[in-house]
PDB file of N, CA and C in Angstrom:
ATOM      1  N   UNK A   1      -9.595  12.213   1.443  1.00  0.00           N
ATOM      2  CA  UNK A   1      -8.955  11.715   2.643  1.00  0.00           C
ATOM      3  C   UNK A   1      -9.507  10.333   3.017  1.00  0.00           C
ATOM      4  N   UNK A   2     -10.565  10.084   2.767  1.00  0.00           N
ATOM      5  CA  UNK A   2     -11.589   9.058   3.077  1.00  0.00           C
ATOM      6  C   UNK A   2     -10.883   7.521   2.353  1.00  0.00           C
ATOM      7  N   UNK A   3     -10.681   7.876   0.643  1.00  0.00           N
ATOM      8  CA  UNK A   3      -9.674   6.698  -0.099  1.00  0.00           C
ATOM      9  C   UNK A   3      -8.255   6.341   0.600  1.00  0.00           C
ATOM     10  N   UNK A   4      -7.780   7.336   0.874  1.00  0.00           N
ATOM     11  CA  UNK A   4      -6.459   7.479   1.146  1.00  0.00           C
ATOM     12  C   UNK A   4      -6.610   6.259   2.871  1.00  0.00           C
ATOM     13  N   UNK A   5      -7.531   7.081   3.450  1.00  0.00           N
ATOM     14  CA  UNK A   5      -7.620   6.054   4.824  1.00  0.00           C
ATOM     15  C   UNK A   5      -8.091   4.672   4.595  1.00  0.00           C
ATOM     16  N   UNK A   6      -8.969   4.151   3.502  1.00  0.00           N
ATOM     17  CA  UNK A   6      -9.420   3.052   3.382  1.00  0.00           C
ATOM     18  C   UNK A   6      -8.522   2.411   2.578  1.00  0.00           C
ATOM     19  N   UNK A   7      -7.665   3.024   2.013  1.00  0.00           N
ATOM     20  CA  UNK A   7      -6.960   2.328   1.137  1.00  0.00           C
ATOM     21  C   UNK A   7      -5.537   1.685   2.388  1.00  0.00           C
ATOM     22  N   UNK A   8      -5.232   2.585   3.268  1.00  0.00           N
ATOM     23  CA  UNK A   8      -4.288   1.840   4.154  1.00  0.00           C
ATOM     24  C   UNK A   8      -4.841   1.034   4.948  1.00  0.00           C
ATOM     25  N   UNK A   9      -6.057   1.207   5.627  1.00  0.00           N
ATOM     26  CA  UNK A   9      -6.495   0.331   6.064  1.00  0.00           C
ATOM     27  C   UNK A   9      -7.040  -1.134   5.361  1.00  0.00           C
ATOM     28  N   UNK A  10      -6.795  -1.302   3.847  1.00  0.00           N
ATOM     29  CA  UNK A  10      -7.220  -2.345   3.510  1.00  0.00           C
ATOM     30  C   UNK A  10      -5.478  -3.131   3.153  1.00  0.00           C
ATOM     31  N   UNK A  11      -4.750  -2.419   2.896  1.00  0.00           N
ATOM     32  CA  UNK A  11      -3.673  -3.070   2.861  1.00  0.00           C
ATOM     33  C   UNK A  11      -2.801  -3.387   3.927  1.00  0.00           C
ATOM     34  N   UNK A  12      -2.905  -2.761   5.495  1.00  0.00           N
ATOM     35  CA  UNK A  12      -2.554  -3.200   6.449  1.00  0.00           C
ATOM     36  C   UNK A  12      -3.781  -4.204   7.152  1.00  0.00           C
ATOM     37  N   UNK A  13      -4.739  -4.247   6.645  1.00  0.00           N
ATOM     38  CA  UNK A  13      -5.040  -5.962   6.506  1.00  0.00           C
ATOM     39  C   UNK A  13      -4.999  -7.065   5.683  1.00  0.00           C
ATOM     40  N   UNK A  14      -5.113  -6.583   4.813  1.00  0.00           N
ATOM     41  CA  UNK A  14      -4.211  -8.116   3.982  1.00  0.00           C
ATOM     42  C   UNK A  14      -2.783  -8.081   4.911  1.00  0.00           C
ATOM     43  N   UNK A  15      -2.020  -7.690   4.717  1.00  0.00           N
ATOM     44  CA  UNK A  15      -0.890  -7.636   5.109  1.00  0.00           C
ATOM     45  C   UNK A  15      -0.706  -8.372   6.589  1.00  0.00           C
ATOM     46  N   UNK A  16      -1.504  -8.159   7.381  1.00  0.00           N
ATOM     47  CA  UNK A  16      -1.848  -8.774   8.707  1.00  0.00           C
ATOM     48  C   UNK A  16      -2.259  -9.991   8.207  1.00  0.00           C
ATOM     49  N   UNK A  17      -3.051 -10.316   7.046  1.00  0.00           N
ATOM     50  CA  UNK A  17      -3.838 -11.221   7.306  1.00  0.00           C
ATOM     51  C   UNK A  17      -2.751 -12.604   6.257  1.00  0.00           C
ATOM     52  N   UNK A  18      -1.897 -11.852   5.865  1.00  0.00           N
ATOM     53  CA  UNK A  18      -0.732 -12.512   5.157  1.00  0.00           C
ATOM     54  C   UNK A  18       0.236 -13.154   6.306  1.00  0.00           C
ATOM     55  N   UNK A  19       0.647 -12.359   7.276  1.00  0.00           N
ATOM     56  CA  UNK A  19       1.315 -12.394   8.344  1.00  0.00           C
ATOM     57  C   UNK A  19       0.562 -13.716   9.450  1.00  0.00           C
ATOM     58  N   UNK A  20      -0.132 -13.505   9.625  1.00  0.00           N
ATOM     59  CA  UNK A  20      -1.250 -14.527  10.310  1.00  0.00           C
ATOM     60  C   UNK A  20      -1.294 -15.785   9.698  1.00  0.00           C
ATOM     61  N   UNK A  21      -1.423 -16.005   8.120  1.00  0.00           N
ATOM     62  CA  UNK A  21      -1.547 -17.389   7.936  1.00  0.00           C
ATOM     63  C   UNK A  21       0.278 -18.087   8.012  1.00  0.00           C
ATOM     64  N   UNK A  22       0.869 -17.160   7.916  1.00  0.00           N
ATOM     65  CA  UNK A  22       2.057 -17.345   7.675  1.00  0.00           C
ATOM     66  C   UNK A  22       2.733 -18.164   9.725  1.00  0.00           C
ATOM     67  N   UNK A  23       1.933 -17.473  10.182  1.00  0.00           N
ATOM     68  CA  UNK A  23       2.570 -17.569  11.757  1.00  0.00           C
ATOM     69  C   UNK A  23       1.979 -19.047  11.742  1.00  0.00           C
ATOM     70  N   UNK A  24       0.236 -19.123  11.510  1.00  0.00           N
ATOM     71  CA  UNK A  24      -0.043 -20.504  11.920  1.00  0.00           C
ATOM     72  C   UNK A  24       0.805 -21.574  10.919  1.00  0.00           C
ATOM     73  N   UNK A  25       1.488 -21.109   9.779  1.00  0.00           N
ATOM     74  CA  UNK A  25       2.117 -22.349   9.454  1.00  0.00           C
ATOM     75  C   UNK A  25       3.237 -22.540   9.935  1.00  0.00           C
ATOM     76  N   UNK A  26       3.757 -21.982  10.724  1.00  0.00           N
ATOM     77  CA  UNK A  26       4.824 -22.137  11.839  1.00  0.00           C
ATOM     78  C   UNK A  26       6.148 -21.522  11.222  1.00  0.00           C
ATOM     79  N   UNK A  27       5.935 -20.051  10.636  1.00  0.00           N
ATOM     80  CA  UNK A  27       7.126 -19.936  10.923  1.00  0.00           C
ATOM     81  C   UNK A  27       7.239 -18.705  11.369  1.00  0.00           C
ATOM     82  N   UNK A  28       8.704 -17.931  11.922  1.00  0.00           N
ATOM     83  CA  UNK A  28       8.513 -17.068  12.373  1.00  0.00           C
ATOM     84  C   UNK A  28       8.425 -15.861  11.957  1.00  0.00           C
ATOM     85  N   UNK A  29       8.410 -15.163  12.948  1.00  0.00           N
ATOM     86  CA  UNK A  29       7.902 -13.470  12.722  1.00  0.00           C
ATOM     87  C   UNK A  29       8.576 -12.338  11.654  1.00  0.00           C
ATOM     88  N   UNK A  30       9.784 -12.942  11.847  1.00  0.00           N
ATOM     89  CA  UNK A  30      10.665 -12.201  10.521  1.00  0.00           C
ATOM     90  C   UNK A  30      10.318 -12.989   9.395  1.00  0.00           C
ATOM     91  N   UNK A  31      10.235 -14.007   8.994  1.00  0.00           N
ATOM     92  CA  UNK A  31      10.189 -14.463   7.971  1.00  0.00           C
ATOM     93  C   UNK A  31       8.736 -14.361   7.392  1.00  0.00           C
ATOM     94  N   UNK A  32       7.715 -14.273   8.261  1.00  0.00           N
ATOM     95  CA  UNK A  32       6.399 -14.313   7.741  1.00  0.00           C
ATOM     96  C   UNK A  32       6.697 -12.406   7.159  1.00  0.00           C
ATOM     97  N   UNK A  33       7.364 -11.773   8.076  1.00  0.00           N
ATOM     98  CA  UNK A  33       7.202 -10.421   7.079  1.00  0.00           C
ATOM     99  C   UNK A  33       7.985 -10.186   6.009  1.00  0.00           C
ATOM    100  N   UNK A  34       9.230 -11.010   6.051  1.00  0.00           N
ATOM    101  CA  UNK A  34       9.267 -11.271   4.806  1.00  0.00           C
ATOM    102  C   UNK A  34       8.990 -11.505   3.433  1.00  0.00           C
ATOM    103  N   UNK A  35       7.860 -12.839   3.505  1.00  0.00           N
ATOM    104  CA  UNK A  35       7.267 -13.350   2.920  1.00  0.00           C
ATOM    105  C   UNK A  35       6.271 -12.193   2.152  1.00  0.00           C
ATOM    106  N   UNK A  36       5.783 -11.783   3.131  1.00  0.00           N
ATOM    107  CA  UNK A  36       4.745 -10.907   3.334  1.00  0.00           C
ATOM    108  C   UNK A  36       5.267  -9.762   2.174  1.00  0.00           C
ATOM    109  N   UNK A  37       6.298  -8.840   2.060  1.00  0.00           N
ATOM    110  CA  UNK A  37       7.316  -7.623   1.411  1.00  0.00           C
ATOM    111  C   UNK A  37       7.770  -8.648   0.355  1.00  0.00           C
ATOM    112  N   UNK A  38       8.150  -9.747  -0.021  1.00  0.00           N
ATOM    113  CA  UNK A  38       8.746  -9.803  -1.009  1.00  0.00           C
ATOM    114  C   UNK A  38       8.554  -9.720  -2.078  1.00  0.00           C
ATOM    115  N   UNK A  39       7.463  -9.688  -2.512  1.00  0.00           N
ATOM    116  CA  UNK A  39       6.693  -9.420  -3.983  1.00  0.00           C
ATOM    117  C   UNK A  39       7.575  -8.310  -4.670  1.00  0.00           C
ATOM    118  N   UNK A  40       7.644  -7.031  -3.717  1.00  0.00           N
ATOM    119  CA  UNK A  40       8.622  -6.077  -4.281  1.00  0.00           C
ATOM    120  C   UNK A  40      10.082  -6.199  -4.255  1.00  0.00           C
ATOM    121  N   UNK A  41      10.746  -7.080  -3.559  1.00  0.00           N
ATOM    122  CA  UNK A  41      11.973  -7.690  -4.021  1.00  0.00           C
ATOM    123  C   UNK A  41      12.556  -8.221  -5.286  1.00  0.00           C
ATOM    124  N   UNK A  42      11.397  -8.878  -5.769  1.00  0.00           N
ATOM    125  CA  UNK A  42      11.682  -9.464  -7.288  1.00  0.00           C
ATOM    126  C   UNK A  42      11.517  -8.782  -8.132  1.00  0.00           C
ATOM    127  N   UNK A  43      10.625  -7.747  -8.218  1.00  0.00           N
ATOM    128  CA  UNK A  43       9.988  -7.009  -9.295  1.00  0.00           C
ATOM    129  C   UNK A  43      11.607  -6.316 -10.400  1.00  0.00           C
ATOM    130  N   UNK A  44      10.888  -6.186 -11.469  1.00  0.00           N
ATOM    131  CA  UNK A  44      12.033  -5.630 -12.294  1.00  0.00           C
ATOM    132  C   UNK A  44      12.029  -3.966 -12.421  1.00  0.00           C
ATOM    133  N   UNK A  45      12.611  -3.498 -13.330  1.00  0.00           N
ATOM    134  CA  UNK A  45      12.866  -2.553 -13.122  1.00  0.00           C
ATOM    135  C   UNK A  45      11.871  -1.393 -14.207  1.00  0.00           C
ATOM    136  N   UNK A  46      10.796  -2.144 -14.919  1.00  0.00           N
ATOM    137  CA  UNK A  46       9.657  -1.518 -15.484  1.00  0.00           C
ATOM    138  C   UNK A  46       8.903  -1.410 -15.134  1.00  0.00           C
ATOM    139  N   UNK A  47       8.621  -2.780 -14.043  1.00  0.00           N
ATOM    140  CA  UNK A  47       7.356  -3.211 -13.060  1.00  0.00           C
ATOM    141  C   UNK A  47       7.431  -2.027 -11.469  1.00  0.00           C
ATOM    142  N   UNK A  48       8.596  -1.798 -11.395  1.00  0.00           N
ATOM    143  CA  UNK A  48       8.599  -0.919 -10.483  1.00  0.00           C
ATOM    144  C   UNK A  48       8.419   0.389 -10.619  1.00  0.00           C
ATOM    145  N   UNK A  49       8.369   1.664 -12.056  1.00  0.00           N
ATOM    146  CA  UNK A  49       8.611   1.743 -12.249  1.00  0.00           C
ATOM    147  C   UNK A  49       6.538   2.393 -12.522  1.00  0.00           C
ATOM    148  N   UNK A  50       6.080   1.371 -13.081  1.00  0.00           N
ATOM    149  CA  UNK A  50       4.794   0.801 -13.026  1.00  0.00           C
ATOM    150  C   UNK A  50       4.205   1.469 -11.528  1.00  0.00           C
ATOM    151  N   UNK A  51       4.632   0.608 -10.369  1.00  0.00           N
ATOM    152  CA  UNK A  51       4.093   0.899  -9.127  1.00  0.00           C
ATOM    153  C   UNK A  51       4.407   2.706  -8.710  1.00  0.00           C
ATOM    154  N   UNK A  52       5.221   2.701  -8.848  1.00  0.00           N
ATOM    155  CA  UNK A  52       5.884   3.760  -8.288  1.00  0.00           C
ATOM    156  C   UNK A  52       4.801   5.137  -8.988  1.00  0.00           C
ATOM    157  N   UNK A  53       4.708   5.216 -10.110  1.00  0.00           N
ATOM    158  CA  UNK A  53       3.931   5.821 -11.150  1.00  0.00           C
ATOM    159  C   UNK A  53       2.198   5.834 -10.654  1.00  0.00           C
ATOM    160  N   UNK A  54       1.930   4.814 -10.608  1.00  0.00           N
ATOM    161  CA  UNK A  54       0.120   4.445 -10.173  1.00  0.00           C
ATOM    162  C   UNK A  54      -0.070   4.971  -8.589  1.00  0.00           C
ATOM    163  N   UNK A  55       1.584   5.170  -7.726  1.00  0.00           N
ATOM    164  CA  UNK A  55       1.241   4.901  -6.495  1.00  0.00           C
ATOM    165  C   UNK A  55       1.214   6.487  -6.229  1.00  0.00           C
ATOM    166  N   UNK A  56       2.046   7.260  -7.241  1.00  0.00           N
ATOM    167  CA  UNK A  56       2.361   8.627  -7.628  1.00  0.00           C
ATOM    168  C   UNK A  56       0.942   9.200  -7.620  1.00  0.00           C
ATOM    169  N   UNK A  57       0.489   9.015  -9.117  1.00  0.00           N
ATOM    170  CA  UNK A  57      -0.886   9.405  -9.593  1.00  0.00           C
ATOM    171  C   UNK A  57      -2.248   9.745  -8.462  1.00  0.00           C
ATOM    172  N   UNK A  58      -2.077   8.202  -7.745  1.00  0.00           N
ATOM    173  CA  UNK A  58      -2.839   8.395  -6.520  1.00  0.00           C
ATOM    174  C   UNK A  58      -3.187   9.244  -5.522  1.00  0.00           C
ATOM    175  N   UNK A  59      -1.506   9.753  -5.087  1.00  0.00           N
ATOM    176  CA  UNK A  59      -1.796  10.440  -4.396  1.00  0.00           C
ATOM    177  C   UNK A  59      -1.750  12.149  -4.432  1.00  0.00           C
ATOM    178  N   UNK A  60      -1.560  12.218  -6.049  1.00  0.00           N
ATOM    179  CA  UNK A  60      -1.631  13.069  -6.667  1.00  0.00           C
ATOM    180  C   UNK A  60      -2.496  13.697  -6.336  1.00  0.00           C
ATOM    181  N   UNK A  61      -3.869  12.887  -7.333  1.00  0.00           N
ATOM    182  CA  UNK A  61      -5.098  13.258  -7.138  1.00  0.00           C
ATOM    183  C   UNK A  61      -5.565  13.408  -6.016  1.00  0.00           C
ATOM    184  N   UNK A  62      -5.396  12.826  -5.106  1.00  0.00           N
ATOM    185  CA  UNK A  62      -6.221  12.943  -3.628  1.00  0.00           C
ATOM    186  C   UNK A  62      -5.446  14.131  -3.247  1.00  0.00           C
ATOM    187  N   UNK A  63      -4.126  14.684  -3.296  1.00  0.00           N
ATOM    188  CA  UNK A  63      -3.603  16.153  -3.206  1.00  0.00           C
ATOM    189  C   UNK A  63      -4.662  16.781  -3.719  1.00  0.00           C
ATOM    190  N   UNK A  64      -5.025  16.848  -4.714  1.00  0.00           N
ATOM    191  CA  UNK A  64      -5.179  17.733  -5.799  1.00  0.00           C
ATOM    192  C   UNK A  64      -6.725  17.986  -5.520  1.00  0.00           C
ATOM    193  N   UNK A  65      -7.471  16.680  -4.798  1.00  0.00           N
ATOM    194  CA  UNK A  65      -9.040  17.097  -4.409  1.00  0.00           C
ATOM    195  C   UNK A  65      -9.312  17.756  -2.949  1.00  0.00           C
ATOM    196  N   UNK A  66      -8.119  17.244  -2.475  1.00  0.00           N
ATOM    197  CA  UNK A  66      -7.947  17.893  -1.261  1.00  0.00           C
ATOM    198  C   UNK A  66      -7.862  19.391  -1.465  1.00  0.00           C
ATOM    199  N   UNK A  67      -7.270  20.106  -2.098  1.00  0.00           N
ATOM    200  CA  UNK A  67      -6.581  21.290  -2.525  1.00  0.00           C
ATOM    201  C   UNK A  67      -8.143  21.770  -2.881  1.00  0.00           C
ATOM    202  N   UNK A  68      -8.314  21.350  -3.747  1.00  0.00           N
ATOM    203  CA  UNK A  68     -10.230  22.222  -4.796  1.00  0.00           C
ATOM    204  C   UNK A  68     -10.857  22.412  -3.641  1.00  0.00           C
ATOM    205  N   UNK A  69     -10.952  21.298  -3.219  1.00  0.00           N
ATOM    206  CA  UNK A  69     -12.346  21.459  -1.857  1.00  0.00           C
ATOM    207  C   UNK A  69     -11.976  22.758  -0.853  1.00  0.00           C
ATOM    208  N   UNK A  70     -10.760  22.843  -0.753  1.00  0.00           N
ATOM    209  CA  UNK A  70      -9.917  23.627   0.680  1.00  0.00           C
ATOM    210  C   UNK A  70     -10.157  25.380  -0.560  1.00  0.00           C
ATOM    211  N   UNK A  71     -10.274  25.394  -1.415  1.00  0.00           N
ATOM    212  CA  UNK A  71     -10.398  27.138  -2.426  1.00  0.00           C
ATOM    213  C   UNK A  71     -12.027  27.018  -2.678  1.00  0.00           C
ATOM    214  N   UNK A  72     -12.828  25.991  -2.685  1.00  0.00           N
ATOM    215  CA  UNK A  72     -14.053  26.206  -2.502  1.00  0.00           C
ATOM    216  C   UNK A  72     -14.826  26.661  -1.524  1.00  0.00           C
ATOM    217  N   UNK A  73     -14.102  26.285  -0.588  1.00  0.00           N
ATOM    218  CA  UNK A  73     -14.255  27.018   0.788  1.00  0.00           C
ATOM    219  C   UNK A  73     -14.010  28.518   0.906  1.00  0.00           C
ATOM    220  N   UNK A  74     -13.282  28.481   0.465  1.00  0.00           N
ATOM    221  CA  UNK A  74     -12.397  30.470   0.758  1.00  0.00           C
ATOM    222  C   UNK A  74     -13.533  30.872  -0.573  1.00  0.00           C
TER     223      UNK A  74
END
């Protein structure tokens, strides 16, 4: 649970911190989140494909340690 929380919390700061340089260069709020999301706009259709798979796996495992720990208990 611990990865899973640090892991959002490190990407909703970049993400902020993407958003932020984006505001001081003056533009606005939609477009800096734009900017911000578009990486996955372009991506193709192996590369996604890629993410989707690693982003799978992830939370697989953190299911899956979650689960051991919770029958080690009982």
């Amino acid at each position: 649970m611990k990865i899973i929380g640090v892991s959002l919390l490190l990407i909703g700061s970049v993400i902020a911190l993407s958003v932020g340089i984006d505001l001081f260069q003056g533009t606005n709020v939609l477009q800096a989140l734009y900017n911000a999301f578009s990486p996955f706009r372009v991506m193709e259709v192996a590369e996604l494909f890629v993410l989707f798979s690693l982003l799978f796996f992830f939370f697989a495992e953190s299911l899956y340690l979650i689960l051991k720990k919770r029958q080690q208990k009982q």
